[in-house]
N, C-alpha and C. Protein backbone atom coordinates (compact mmCIF):
# COMPACT_ATOMS: atom_id res chain seq x y z
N UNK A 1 0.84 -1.21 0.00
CA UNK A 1 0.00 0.00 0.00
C UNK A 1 0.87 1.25 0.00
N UNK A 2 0.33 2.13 -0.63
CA UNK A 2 1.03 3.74 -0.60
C UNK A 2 0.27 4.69 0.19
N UNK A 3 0.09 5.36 0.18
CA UNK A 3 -0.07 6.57 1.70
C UNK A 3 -1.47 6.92 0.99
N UNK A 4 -1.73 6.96 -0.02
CA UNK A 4 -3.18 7.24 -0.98
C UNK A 4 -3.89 6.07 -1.02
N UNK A 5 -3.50 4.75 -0.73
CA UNK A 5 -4.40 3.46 -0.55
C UNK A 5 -4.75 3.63 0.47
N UNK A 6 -3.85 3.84 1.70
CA UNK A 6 -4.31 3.66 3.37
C UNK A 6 -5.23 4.36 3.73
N UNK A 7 -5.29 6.02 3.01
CA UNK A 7 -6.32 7.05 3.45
C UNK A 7 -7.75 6.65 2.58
N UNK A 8 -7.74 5.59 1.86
CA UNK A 8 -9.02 5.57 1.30
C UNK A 8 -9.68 4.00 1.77
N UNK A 9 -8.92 3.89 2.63
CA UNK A 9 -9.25 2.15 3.11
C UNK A 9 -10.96 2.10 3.88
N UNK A 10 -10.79 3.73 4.92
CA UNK A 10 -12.19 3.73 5.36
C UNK A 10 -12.49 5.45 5.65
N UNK A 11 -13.12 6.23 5.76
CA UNK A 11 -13.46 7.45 5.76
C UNK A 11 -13.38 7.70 7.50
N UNK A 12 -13.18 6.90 7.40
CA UNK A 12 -12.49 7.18 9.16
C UNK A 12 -11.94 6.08 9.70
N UNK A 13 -10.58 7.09 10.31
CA UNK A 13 -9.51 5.92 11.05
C UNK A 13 -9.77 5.66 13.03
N UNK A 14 -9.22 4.88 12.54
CA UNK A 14 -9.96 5.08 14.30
C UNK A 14 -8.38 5.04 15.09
N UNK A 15 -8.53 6.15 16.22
CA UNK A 15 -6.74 6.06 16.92
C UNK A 15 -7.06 5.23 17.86
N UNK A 16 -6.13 4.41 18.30
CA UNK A 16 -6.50 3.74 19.42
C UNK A 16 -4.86 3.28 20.33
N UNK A 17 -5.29 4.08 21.62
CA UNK A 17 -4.77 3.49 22.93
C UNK A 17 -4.66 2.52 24.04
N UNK A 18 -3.98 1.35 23.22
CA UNK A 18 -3.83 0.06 23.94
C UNK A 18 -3.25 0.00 25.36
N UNK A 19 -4.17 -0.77 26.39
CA UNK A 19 -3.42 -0.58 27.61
C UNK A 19 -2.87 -2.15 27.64
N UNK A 20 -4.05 -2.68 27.16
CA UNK A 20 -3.73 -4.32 27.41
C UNK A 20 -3.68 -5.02 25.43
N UNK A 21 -2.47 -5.94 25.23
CA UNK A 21 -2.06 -6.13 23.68
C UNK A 21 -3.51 -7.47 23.67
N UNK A 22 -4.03 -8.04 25.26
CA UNK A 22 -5.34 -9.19 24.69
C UNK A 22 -6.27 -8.93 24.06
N UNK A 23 -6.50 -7.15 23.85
CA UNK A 23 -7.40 -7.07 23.96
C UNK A 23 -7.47 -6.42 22.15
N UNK A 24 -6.33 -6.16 21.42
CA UNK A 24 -6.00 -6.07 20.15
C UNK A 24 -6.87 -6.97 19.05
N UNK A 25 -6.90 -8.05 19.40
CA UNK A 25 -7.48 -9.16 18.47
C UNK A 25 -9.04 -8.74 18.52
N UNK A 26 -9.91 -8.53 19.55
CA UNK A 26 -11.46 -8.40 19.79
C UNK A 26 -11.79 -7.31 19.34
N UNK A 27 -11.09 -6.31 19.45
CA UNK A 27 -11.19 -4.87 18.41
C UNK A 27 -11.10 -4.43 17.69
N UNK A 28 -10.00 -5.36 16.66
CA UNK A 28 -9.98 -5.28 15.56
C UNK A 28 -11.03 -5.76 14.71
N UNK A 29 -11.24 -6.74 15.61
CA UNK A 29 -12.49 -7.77 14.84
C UNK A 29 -13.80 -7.20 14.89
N UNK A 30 -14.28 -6.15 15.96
CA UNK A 30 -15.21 -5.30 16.31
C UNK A 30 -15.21 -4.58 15.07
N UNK A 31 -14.06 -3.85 14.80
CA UNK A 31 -14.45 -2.82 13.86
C UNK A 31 -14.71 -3.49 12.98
N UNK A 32 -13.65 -4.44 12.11
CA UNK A 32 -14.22 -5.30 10.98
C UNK A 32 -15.34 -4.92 11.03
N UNK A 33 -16.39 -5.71 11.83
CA UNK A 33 -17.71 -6.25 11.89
C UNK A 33 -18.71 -5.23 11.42
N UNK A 34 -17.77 -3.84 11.83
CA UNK A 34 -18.50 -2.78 12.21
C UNK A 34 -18.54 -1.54 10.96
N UNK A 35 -17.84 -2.59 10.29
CA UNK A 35 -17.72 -1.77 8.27
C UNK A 35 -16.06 -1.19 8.56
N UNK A 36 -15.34 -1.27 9.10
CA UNK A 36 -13.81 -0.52 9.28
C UNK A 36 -12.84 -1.31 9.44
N UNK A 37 -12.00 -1.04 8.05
CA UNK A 37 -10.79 -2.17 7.83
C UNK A 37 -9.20 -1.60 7.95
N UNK A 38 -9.41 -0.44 9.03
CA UNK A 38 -8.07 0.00 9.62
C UNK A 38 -8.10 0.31 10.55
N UNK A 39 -6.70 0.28 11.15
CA UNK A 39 -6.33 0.75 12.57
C UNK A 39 -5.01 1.65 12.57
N UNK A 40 -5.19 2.56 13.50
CA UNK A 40 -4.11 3.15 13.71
C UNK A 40 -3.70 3.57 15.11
N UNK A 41 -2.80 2.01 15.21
CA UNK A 41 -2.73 2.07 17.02
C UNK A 41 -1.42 2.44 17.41
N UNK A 42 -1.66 3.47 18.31
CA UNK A 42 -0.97 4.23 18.84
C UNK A 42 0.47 3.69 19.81
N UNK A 43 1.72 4.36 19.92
CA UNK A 43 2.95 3.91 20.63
C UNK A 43 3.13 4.63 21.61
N UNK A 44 2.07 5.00 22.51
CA UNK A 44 1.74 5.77 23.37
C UNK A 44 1.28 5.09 25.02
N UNK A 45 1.55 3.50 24.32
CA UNK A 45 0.99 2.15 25.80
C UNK A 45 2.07 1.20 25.08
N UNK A 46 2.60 0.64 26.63
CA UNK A 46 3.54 -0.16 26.27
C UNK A 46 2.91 -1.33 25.05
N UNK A 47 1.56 -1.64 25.47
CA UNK A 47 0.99 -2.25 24.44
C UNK A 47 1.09 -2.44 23.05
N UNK A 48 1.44 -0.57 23.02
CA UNK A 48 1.27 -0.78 21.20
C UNK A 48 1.69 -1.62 20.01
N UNK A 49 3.06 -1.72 20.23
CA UNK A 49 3.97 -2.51 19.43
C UNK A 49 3.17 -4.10 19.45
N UNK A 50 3.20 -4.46 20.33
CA UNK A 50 2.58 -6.00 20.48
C UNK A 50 1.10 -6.18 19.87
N UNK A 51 0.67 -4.93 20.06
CA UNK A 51 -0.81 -5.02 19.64
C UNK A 51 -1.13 -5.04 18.36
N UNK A 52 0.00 -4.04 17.19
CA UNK A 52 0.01 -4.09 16.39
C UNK A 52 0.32 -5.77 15.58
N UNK A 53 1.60 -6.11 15.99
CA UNK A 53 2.16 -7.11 15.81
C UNK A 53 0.81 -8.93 16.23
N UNK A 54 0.19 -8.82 16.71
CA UNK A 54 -1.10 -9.35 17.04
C UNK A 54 -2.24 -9.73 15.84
N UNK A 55 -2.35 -8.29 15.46
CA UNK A 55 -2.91 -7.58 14.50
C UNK A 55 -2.54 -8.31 13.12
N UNK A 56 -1.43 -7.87 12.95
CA UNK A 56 -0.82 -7.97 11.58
C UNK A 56 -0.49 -9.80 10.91
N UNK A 57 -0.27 -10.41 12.67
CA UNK A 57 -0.37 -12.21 11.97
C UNK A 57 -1.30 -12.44 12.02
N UNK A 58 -2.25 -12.14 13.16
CA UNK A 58 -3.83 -13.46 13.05
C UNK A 58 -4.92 -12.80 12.08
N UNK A 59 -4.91 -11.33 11.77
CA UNK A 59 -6.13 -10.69 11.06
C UNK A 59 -5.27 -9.74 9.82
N UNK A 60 -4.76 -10.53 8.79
CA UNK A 60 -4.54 -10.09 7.76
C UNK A 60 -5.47 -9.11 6.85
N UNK A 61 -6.63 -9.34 7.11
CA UNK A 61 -7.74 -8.73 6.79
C UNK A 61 -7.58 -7.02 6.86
N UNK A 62 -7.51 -6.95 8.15
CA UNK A 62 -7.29 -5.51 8.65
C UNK A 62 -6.16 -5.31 8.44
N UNK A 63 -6.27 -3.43 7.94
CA UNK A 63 -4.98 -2.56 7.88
C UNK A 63 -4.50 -1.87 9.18
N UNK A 64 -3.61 -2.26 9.52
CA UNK A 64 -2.95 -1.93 10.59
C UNK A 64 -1.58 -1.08 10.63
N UNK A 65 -1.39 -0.03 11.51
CA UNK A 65 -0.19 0.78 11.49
C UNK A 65 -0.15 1.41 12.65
N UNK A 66 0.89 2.47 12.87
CA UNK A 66 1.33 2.77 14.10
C UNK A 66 0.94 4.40 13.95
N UNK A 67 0.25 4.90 15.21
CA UNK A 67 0.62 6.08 15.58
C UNK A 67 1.55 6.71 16.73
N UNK A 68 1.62 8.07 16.84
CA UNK A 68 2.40 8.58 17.57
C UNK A 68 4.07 8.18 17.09
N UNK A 69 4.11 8.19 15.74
CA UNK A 69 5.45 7.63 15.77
C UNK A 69 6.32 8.77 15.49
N UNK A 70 7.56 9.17 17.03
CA UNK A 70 8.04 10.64 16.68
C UNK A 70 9.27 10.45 16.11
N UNK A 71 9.88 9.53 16.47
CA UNK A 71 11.43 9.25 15.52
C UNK A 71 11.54 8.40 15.22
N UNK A 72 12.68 8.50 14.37
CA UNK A 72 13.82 7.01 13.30
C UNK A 72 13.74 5.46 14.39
N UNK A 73 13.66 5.78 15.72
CA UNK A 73 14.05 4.68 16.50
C UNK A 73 12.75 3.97 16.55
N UNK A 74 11.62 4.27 16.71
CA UNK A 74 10.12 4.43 16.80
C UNK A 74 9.57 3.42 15.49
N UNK A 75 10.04 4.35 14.58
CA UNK A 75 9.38 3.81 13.00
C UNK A 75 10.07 2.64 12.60
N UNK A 76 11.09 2.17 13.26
CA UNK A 76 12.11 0.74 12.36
C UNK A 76 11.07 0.06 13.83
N UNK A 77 10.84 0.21 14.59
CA UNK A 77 10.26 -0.65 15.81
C UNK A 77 8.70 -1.12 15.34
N UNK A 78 8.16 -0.36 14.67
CA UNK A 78 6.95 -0.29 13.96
C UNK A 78 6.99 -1.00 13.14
N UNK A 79 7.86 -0.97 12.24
CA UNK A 79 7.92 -1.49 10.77
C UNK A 79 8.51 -3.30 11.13
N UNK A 80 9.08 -3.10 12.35
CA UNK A 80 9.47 -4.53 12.52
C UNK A 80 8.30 -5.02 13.42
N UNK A 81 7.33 -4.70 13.91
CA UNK A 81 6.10 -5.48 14.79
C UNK A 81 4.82 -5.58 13.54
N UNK A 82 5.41 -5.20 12.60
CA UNK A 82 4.14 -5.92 11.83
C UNK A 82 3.37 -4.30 10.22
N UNK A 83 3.56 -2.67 10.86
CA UNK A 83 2.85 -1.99 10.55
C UNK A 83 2.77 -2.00 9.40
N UNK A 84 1.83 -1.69 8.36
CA UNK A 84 1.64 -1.63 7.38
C UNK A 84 2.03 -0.01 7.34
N UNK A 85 1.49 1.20 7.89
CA UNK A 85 1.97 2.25 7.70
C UNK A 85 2.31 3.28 9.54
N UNK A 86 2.82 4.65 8.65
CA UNK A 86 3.03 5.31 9.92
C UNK A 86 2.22 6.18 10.08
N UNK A 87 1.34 6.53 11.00
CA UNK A 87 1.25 8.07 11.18
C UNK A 87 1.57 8.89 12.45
N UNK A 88 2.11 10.09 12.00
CA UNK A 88 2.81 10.79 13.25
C UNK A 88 2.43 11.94 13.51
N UNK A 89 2.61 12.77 14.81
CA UNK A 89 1.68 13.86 14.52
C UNK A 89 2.56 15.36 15.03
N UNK A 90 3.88 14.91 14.07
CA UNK A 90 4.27 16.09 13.63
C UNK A 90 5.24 15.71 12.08
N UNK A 91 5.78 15.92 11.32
CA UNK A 91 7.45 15.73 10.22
C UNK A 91 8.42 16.26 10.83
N UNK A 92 8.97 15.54 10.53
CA UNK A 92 10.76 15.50 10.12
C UNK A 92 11.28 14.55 9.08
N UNK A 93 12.94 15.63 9.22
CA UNK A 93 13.47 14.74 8.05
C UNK A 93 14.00 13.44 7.93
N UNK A 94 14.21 13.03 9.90
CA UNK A 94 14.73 11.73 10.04
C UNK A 94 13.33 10.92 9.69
N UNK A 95 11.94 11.12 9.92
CA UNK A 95 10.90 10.63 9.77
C UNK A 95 10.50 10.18 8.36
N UNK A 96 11.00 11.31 7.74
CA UNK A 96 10.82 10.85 5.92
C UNK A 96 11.59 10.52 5.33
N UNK A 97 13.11 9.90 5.72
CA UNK A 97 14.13 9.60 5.36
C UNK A 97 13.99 8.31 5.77
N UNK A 98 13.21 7.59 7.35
CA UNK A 98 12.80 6.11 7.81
C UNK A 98 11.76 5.61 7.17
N UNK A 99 10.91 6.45 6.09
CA UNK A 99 10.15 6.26 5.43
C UNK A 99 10.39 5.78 3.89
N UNK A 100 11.41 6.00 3.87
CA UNK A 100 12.21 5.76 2.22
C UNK A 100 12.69 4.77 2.57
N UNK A 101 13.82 4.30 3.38
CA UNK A 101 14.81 3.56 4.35
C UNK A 101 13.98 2.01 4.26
N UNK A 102 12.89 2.06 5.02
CA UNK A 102 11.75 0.88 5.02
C UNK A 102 10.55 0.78 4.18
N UNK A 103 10.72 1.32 2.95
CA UNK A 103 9.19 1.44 2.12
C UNK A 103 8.47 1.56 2.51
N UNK A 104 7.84 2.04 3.88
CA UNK A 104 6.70 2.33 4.47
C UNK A 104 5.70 3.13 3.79
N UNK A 105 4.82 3.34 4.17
CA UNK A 105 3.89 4.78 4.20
C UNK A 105 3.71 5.54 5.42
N UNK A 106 4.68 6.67 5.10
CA UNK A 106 4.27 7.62 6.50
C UNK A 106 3.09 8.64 5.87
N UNK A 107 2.34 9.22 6.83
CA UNK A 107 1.47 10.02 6.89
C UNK A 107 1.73 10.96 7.72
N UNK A 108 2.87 11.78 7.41
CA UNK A 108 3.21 13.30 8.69
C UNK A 108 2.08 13.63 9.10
N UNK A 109 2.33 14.55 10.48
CA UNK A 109 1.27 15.66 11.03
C UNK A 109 1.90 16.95 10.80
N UNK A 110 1.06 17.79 9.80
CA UNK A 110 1.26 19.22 10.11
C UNK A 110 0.27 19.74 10.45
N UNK A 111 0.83 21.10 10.97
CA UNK A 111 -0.41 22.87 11.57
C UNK A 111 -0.13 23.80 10.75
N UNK A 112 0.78 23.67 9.96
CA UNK A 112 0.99 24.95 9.34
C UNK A 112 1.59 25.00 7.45
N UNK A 113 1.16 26.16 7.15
CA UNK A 113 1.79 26.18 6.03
C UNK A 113 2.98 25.33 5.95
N UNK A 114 4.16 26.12 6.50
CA UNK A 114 5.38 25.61 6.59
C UNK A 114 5.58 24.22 6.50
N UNK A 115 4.91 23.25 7.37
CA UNK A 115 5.24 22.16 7.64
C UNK A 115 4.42 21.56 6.21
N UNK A 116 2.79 21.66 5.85
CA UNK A 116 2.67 21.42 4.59
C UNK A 116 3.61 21.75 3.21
N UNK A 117 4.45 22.98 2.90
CA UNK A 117 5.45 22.56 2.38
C UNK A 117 6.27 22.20 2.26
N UNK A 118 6.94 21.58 3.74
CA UNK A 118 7.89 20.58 4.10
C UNK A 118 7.61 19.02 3.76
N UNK A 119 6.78 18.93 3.51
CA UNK A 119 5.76 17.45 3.43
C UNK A 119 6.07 17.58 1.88
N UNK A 120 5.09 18.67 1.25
CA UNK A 120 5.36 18.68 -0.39
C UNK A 120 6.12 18.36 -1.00
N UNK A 121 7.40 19.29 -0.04
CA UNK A 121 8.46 19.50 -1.29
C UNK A 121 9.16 17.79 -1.44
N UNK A 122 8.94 17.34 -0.41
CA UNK A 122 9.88 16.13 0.02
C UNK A 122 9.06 14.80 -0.91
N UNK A 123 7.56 15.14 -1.23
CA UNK A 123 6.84 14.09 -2.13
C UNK A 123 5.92 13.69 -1.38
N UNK A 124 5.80 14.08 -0.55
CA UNK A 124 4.74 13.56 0.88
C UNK A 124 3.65 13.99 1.00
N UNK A 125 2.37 13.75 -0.13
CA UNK A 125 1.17 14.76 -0.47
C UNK A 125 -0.12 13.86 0.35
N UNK A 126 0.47 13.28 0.90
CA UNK A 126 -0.97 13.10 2.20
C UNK A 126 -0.17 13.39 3.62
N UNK A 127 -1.46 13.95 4.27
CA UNK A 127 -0.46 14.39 5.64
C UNK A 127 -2.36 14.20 6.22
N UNK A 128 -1.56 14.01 7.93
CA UNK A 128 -2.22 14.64 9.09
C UNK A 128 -2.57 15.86 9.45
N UNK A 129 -3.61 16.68 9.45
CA UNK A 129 -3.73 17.93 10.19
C UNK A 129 -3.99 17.76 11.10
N UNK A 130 -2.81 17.96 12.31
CA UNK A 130 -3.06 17.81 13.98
C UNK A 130 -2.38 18.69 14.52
N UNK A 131 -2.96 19.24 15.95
CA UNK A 131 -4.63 18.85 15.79
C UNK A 131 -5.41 19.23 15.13
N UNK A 132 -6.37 18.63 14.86
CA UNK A 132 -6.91 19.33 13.53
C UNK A 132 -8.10 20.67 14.00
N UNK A 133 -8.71 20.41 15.28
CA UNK A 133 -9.72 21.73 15.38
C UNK A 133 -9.14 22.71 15.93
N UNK A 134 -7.35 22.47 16.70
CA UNK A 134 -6.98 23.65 17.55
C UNK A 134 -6.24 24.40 16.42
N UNK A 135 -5.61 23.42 15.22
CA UNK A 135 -4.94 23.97 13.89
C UNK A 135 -5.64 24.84 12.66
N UNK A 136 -7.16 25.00 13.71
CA UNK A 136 -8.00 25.67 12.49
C UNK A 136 -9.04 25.27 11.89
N UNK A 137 -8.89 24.09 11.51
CA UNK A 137 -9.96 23.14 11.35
C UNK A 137 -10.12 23.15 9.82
N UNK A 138 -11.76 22.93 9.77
CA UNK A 138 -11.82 23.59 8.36
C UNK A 138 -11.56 24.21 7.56
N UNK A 139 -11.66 25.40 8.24
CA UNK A 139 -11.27 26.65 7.58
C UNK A 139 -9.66 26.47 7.21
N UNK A 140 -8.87 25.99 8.09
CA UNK A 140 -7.33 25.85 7.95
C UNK A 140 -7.47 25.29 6.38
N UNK A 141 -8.03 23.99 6.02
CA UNK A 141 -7.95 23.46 4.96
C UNK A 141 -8.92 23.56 3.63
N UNK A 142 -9.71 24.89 3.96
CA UNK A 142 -9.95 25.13 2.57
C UNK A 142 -8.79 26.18 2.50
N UNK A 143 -8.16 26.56 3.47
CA UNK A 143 -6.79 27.80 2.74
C UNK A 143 -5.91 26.80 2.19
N UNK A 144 -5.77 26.09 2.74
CA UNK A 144 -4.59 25.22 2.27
C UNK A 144 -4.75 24.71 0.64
N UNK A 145 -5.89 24.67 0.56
CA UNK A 145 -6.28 24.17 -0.64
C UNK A 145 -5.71 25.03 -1.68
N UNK A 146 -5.80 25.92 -1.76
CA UNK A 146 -5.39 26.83 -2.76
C UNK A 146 -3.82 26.83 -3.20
N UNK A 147 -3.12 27.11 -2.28
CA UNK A 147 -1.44 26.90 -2.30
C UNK A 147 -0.71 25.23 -2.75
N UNK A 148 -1.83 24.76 -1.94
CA UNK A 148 -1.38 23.16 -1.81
C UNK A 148 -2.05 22.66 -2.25
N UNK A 149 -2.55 22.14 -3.36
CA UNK A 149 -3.57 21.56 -4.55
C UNK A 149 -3.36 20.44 -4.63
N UNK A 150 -2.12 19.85 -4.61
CA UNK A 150 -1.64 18.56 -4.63
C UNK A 150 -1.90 17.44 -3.29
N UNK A 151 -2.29 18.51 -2.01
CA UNK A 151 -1.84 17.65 -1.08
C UNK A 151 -2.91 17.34 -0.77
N UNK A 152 -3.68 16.07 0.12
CA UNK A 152 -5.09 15.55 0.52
C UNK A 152 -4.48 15.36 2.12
N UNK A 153 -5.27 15.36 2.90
CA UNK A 153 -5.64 15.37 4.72
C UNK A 153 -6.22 14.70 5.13
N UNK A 154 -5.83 13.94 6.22
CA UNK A 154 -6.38 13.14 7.39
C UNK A 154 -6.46 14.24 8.34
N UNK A 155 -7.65 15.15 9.03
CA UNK A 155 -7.69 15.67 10.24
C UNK A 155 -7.57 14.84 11.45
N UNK A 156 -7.04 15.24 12.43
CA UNK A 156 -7.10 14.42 13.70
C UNK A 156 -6.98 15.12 14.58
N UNK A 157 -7.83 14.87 15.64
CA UNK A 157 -7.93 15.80 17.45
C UNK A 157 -9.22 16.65 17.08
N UNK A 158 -9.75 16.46 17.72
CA UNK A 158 -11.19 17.08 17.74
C UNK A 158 -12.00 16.76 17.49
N UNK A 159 -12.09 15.47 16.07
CA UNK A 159 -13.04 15.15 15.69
C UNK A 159 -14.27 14.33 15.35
N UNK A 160 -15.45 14.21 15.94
CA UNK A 160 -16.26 13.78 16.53
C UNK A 160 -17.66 13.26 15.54
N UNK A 161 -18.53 12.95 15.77
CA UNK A 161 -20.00 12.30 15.28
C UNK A 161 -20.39 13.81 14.47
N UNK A 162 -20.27 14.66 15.69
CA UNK A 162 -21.16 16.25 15.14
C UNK A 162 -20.45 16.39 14.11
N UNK A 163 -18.87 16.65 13.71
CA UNK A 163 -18.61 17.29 12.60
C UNK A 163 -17.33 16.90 11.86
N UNK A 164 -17.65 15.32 12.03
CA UNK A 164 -16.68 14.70 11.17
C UNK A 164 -17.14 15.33 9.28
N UNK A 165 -18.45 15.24 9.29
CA UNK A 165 -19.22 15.33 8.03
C UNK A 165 -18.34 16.60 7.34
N UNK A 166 -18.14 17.84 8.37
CA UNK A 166 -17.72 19.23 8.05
C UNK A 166 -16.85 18.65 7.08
N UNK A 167 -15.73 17.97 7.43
CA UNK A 167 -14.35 17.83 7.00
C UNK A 167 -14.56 17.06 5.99
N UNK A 168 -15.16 16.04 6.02
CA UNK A 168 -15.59 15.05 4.74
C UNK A 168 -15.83 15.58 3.97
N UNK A 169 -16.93 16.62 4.00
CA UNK A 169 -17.13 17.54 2.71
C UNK A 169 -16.12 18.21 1.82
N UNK A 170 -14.79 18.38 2.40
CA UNK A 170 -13.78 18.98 1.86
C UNK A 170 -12.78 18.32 0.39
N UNK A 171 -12.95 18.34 -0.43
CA UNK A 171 -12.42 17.84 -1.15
C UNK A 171 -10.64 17.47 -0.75
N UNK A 172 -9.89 18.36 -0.38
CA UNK A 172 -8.64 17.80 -0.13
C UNK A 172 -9.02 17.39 1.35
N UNK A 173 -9.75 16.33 1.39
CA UNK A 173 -10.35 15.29 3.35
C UNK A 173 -10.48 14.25 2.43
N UNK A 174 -9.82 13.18 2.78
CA UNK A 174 -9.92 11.95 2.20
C UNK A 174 -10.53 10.75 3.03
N UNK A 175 -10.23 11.12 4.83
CA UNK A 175 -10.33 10.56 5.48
C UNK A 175 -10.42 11.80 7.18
N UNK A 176 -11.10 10.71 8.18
CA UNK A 176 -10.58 11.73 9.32
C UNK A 176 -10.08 10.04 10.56
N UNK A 177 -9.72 10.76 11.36
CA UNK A 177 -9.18 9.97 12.48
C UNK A 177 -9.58 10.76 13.73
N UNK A 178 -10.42 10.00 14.71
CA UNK A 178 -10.69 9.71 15.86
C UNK A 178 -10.60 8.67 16.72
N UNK A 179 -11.15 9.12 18.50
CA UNK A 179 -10.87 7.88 18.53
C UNK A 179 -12.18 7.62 19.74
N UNK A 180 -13.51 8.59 19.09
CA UNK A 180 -14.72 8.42 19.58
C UNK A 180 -15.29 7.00 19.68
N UNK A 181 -14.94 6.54 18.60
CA UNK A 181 -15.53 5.48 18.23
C UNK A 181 -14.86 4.14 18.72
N UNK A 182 -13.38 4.35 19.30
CA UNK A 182 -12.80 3.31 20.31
C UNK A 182 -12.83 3.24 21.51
N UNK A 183 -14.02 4.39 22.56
CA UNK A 183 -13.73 4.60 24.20
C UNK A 183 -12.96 3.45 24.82
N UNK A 184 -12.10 4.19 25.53
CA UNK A 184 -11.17 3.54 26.32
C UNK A 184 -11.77 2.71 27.81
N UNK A 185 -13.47 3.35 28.30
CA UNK A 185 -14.07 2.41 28.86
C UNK A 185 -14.42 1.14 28.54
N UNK A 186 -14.83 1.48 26.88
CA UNK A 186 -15.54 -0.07 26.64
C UNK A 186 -14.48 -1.04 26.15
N UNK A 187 -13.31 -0.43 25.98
CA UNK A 187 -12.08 -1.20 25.85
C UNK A 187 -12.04 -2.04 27.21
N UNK A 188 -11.88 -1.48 27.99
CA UNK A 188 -11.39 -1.98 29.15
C UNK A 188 -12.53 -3.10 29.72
N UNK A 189 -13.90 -2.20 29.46
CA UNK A 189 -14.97 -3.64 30.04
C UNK A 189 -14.73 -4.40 28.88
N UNK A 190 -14.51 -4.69 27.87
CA UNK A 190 -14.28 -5.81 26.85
C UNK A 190 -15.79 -5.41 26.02
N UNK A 191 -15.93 -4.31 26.06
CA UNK A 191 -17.74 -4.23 25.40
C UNK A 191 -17.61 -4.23 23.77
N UNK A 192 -16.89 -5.00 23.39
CA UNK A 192 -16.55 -5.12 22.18
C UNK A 192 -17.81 -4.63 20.99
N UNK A 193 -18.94 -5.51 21.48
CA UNK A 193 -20.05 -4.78 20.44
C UNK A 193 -20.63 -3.86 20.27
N UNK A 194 -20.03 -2.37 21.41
CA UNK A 194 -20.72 -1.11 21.59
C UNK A 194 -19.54 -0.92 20.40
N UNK A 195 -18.13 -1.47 20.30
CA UNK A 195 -17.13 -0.63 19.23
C UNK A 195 -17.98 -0.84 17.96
N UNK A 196 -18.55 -2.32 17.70
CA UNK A 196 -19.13 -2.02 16.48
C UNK A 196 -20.58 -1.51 15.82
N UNK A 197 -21.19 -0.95 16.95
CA UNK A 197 -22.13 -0.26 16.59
C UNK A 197 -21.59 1.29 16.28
N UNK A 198 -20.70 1.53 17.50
CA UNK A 198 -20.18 2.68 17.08
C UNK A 198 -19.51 3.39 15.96
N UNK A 199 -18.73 1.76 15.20
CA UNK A 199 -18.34 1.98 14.36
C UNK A 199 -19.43 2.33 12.99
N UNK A 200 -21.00 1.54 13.40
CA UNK A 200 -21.84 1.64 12.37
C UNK A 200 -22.41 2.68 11.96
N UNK A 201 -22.59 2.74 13.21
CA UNK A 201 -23.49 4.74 13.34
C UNK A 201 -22.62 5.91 12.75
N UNK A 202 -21.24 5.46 13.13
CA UNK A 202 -20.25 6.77 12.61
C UNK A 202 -20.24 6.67 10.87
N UNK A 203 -20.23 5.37 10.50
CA UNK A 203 -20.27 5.53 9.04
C UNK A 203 -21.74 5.46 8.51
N UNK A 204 -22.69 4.72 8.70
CA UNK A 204 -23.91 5.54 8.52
C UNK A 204 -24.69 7.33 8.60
N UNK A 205 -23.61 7.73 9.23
CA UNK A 205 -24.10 9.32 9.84
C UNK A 205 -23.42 9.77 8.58
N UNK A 206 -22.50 9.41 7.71
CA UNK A 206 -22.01 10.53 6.47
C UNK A 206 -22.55 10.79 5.67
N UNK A 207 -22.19 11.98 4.83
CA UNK A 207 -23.72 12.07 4.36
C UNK A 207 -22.77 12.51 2.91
């Protein structure tokens, strides 16, 4: 996959914060169930790595990758537990240089012009806007649109049931990422089938 397959896998990614790696297999399979054939689990719980790696042998099915990934040391750790891609939620050059290094697909995070033509110039025309409602939001990315024509967005941080739709509407929005639709309660009670209703309702609600 290339960084333009992963963002069109489902119209929303779901982030998710593993506390426990048992519980990787039942959630993935939740979302499946639940119309959503990616994950983007976070290196933010010792979990992550394992969870991914979980992921990636028993449910081939699902697209799986790593978030929070901030450096070179991070992304070869990723790329060796299984990820299919990266996303991080800021660029650099060691980041897009571990991205060439391992054929991956990274998906930078930028806020700003700047960092969107840091992404550009380098060939990197899908990115993260994170956060995406404190970075402006919408409005950030119909400006962007104009300068940056080439580049398409995953928003992330902020965004919710009410106004995922906003962003969808956007032609350079290919996708958004939350992680409404994974609560970290029903993780923990194992309420596996509230993830896939949640997951149903969130993609039924687009319009």
């Amino acid at each position: 996959m290339n960084a333009h397959e992963v963002m069109l896998i489902s119209p929303i990614v779901p982030v998710i914060a593993l506390e426990n790696a048992d519980d990787a297999l039942p959630l993935a399979e939740a979302l499946l169930e639940g119309g959503i054939g990616v994950m983007e689990i976070t290196l933010r719980t010792q979990a992550g790595l394992q969870s991914i790696q979980t992921i990636a042998e028993k449910l081939p099915q699902m697209a799986v990758g790593a978030g929070t990934v901030v450096d070179a040391a991070s992304f070869k750790q990723a790329v060796e537990h299984g990820s299919q891609f990266v996303f991080s939620p800021g660029i650099s050059d060691s980041l897009m240089q571990s991205a060439l290094d391992f054929h991956t697909p990274l998906i930078p995070g930028v806020a700003t012009a700047s960092e969107v033509m840091l992404a550009q110039n380098n060939g990197f025309l899908y990115a993260k806007l994170f956060p995406a409602t404190v970075a402006g939001g919408v409005d950030a990315l119909k400006a962007f649109a104009g300068p940056f024509a080439s580049m398409s967005f995953c928003p992330t941080g902020g965004i919710n049931l009410h106004n995922l739709n906003d962003f969808l509407a956007l032609e350079n929005v290919l996708c958004v990422g939350g992680s409404w639709i994974v609560p970290k309660d029903a993780i923990k009670a194992k309420e596996f089938s509230k993830i896939t209703r949640l997951a149903q309702e969130a993609l039924s609600s687009i319009i």
